[in-house]
Protein backbone atom coordinates (compact mmCIF):
# COMPACT_ATOMS: atom_id res chain seq x y z
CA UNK A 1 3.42 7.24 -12.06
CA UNK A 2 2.93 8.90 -8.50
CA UNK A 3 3.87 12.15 -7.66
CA UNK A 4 3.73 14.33 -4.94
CA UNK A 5 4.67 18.21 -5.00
CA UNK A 6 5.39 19.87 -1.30
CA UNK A 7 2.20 18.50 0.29
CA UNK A 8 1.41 19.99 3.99
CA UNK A 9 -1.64 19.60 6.24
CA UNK A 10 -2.76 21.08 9.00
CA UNK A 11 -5.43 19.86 10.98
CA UNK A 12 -6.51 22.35 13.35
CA UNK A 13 -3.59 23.99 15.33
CA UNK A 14 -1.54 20.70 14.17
CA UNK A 15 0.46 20.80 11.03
CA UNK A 16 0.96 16.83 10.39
CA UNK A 17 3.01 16.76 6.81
CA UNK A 18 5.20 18.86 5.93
CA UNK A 19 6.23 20.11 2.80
CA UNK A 20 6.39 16.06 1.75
CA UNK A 21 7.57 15.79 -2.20
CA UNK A 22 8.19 12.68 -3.36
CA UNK A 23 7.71 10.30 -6.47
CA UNK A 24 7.28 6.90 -7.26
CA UNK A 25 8.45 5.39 -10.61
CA UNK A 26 5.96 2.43 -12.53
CA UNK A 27 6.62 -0.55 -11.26
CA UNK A 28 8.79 0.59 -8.51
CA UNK A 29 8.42 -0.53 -4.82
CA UNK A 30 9.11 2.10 -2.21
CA UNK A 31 8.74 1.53 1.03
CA UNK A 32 7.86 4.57 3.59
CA UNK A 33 8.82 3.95 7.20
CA UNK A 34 9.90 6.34 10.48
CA UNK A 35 8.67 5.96 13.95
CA UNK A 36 5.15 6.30 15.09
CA UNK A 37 3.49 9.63 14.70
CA UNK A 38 5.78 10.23 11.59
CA UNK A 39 3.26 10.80 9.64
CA UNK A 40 3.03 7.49 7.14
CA UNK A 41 -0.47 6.68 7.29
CA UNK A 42 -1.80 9.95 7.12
CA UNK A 43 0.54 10.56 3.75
CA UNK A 44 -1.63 7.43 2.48
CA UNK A 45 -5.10 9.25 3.36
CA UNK A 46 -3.62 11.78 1.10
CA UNK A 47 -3.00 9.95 -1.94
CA UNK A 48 -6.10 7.69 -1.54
CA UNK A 49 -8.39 10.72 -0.93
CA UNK A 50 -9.21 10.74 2.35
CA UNK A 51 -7.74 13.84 3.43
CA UNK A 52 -7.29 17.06 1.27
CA UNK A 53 -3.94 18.88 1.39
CA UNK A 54 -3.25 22.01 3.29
CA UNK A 55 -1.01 22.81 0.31
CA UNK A 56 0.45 20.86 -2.51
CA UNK A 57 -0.28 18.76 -5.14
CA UNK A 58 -0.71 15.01 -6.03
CA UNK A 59 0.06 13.91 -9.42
CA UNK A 60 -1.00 10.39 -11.11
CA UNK A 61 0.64 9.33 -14.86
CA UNK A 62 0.69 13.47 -14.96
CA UNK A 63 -3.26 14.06 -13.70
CA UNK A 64 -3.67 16.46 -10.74
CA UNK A 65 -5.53 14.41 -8.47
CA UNK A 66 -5.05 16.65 -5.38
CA UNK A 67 -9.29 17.17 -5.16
CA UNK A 68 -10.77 14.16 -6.56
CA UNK A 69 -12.76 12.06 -4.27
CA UNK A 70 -11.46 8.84 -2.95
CA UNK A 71 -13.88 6.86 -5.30
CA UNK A 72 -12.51 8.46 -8.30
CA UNK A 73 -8.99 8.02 -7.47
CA UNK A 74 -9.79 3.91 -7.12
CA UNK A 75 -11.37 4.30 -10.54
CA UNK A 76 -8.24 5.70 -11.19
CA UNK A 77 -6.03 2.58 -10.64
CA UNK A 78 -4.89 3.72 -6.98
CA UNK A 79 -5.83 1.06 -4.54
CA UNK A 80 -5.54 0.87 -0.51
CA UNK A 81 -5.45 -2.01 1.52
CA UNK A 82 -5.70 -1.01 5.31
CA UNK A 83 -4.21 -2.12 8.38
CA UNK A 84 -7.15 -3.10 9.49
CA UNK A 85 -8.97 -6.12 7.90
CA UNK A 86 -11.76 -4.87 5.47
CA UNK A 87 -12.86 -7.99 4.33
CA UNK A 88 -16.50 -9.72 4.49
CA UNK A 89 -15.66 -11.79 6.90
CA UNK A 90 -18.75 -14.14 6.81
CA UNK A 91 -18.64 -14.12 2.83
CA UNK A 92 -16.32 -16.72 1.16
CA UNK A 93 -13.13 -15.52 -0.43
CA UNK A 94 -14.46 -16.28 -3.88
CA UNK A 95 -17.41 -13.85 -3.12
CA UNK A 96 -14.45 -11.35 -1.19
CA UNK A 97 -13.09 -10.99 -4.93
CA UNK A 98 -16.07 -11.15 -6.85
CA UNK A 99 -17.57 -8.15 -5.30
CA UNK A 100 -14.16 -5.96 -5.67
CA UNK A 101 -15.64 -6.25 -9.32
CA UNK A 102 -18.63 -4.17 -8.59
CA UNK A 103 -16.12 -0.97 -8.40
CA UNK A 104 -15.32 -1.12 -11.95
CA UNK A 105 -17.72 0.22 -14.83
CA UNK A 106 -19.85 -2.40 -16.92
CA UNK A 107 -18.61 -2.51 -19.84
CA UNK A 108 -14.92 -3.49 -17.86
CA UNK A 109 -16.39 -6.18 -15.82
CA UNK A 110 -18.37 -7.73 -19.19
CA UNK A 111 -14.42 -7.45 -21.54
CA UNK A 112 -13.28 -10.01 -18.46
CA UNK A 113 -15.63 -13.03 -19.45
CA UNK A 114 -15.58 -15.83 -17.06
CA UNK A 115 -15.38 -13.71 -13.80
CA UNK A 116 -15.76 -16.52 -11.34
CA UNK A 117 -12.71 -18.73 -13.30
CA UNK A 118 -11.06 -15.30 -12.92
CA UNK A 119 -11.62 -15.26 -9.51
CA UNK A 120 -10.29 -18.69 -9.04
CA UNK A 121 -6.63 -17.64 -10.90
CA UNK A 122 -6.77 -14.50 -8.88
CA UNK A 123 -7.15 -16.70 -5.46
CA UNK A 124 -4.36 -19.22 -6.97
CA UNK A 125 -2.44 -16.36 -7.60
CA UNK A 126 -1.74 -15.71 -4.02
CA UNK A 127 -2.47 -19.11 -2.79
CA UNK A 128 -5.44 -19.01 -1.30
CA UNK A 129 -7.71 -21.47 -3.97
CA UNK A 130 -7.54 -24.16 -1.98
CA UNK A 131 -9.81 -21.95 0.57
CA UNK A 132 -12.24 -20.25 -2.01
CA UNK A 133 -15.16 -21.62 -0.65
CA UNK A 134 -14.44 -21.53 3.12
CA UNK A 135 -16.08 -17.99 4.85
CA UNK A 136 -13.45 -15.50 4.90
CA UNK A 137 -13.39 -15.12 8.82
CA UNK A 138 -12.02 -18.44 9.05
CA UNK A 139 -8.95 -17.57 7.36
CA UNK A 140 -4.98 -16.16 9.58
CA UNK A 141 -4.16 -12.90 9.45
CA UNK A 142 -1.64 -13.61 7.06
CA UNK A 143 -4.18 -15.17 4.65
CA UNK A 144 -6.57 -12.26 5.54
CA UNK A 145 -3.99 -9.77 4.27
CA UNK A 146 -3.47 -11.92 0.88
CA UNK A 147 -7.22 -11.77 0.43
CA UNK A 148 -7.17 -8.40 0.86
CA UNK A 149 -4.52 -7.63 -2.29
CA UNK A 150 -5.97 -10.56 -4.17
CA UNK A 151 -9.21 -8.23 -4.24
CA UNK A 152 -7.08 -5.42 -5.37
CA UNK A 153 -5.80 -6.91 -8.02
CA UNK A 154 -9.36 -7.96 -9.46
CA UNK A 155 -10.82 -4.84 -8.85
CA UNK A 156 -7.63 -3.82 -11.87
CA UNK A 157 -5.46 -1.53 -9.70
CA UNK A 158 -2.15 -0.46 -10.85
CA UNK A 159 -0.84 1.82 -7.67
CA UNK A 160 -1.10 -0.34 -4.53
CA UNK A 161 -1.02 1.31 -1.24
CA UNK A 162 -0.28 -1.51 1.90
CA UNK A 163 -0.53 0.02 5.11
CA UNK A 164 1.36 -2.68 7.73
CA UNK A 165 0.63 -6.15 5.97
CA UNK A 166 3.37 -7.90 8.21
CA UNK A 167 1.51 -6.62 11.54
CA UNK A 168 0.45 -9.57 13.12
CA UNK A 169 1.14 -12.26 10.59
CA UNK A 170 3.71 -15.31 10.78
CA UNK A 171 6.79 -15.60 9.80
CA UNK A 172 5.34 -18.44 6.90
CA UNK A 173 2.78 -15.23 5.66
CA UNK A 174 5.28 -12.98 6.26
CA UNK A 175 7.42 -14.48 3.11
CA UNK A 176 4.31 -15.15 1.24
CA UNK A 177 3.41 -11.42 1.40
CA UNK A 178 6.74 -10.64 0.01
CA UNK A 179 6.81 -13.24 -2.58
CA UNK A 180 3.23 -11.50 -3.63
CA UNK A 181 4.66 -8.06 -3.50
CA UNK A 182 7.48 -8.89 -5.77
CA UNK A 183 5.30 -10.52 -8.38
CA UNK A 184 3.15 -7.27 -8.13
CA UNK A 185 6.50 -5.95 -9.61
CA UNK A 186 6.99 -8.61 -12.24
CA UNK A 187 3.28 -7.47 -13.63
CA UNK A 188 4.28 -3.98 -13.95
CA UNK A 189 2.34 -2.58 -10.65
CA UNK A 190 3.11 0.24 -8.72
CA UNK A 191 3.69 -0.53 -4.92
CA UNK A 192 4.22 2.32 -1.85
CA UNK A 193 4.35 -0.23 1.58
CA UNK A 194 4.33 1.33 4.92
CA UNK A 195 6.13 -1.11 7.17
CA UNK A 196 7.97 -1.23 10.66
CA UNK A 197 9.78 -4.83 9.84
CA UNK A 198 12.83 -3.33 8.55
CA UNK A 199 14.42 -7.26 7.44
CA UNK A 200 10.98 -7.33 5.49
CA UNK A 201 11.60 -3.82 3.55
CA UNK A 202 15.15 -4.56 2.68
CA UNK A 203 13.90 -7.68 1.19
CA UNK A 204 10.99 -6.37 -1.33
CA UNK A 205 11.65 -2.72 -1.71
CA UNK A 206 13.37 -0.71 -4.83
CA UNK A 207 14.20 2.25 -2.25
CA UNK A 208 13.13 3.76 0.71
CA UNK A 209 11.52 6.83 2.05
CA UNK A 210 11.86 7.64 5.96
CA UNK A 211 9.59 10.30 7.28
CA UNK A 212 10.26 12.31 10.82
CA UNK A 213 7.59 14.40 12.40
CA UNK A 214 5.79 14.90 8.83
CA UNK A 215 8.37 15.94 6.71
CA UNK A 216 10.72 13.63 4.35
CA UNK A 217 13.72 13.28 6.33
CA UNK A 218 16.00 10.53 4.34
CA UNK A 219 15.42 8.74 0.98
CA UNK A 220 17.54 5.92 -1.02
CA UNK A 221 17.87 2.37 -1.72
CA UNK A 222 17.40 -0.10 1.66
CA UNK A 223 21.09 -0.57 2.30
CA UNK A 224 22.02 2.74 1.98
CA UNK A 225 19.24 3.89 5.02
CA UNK A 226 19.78 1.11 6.87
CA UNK A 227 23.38 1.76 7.47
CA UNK A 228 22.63 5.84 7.99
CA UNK A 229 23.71 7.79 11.16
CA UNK A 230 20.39 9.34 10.49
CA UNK A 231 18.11 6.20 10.32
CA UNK A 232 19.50 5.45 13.81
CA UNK A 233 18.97 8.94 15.37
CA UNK A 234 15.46 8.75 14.12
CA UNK A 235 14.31 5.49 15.77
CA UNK A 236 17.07 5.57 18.93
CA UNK A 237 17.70 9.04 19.71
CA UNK A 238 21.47 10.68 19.36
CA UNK A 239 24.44 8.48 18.24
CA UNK A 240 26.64 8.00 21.38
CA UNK A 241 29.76 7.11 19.85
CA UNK A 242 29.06 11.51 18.14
């Protein structure tokens, strides 16, 4: 589905990734985590199209994408929800999703008939119908975050890209986010999460990739990097008991 071939960047005097290759199968999650600075969310601006590699290539379902604009990737089916909130905040949700429609060509948003009933199952779908009149400001963080991939999924994205959608929510969101994420899975989608609640990744994620300093440092199911002499290193220095 997602593929990327010994991607590096350098940003002035800075080299930021390198030599990152990776894949991610359909309807696999994979969850991308190291420390701060690693080099996570700038791997995202990468595959969404905000930043160009150095060197390297980005594959989706076998299409270079490496220098396609981030508009034409989200045609594309690749779609980013940001740590920060982008939502209309004085909108209400039901608008939120409606206007995630406006992305997609004509002739896509007329095949989908009733939009605003789809709206409606779209907000049920991650519990938020109850609220699809209120103004989205009004809303948690943790509801704010649901919004957020409830507008995804209208706008008909297959790849999702969350950046952080724990930070700053409840414990209550918290499991609602994850109970969305795995019924991303169930529809077939395509998730990459970058998360620091390590509890949170174990829970939804197919297999993990850690980054260190920009490069791909460990890789394998949740368990199996959780319980690594090198996960520990990375986020508490040296082993004492080596």
């Amino acid at each position: 589905m997602l593929s990327l071939s010994h991607i590096s960047l350098t940003i002035g005097e800075h080299r930021i990734l390198s030599d990152v290759s990776c894949s991610i199968d359909e309807g696999e999650i994979v969850g991308l985590i190291g420390p701060n600075g690693s080099g996570k969310t700038t791997l995202f601006n990468v595959i969404s199209g905000f930043l160009t590699p150095t060197h390297g290539t980005v594959h989706l379902q076998g299409s270079d994408i490496t220098k396609l604009s981030s508009s034409r990737r989200a045609q594309m089916g690749i779609g980013r929800v940001f740590q920060n909130f982008g939502i209309f905040r004085e909108m209400t949700l039901e608008e939120n999703v409606l206007i995630a429609l406006e992305a997609l060509p004509k002739a896509d948003r007329m095949q989908r008939g009733n939009l605003r009933k789809l709206a409606g199952e779209t907000l049920d779908m991650v519990g938020l119908q109850s609220h699809a009149k209120q103004k989205a400001g009004s809303l948690s963080g943790g509801q704010m975050r649901l919004l957020e991939i409830a507008r995804t999924l209208m706008s008909g994205k297959e790849v999702f890209l969350l950046d952080e959608p724990t930070a700053g929510v409840s414990p209550k969101m918290t499991q609602q986010v994850a109970d969305l994420i795995l019924q991303l899975k169930k529809q077939g989608k395509t998730v990459l999460v970058v998360e620091h609640d390590l509890p949170f990744i174990s829970h939804v994620c197919d297999r993990v990739i850690v980054m260190d300093v920009g490069r791909v440092a460990l890789t394998g199911k949740p368990d199996e990097v959780k319980k690594s002499k090198e996960l520990r290193e990375l986020y508490f220095g040296a082993d004492p008991t080596t």
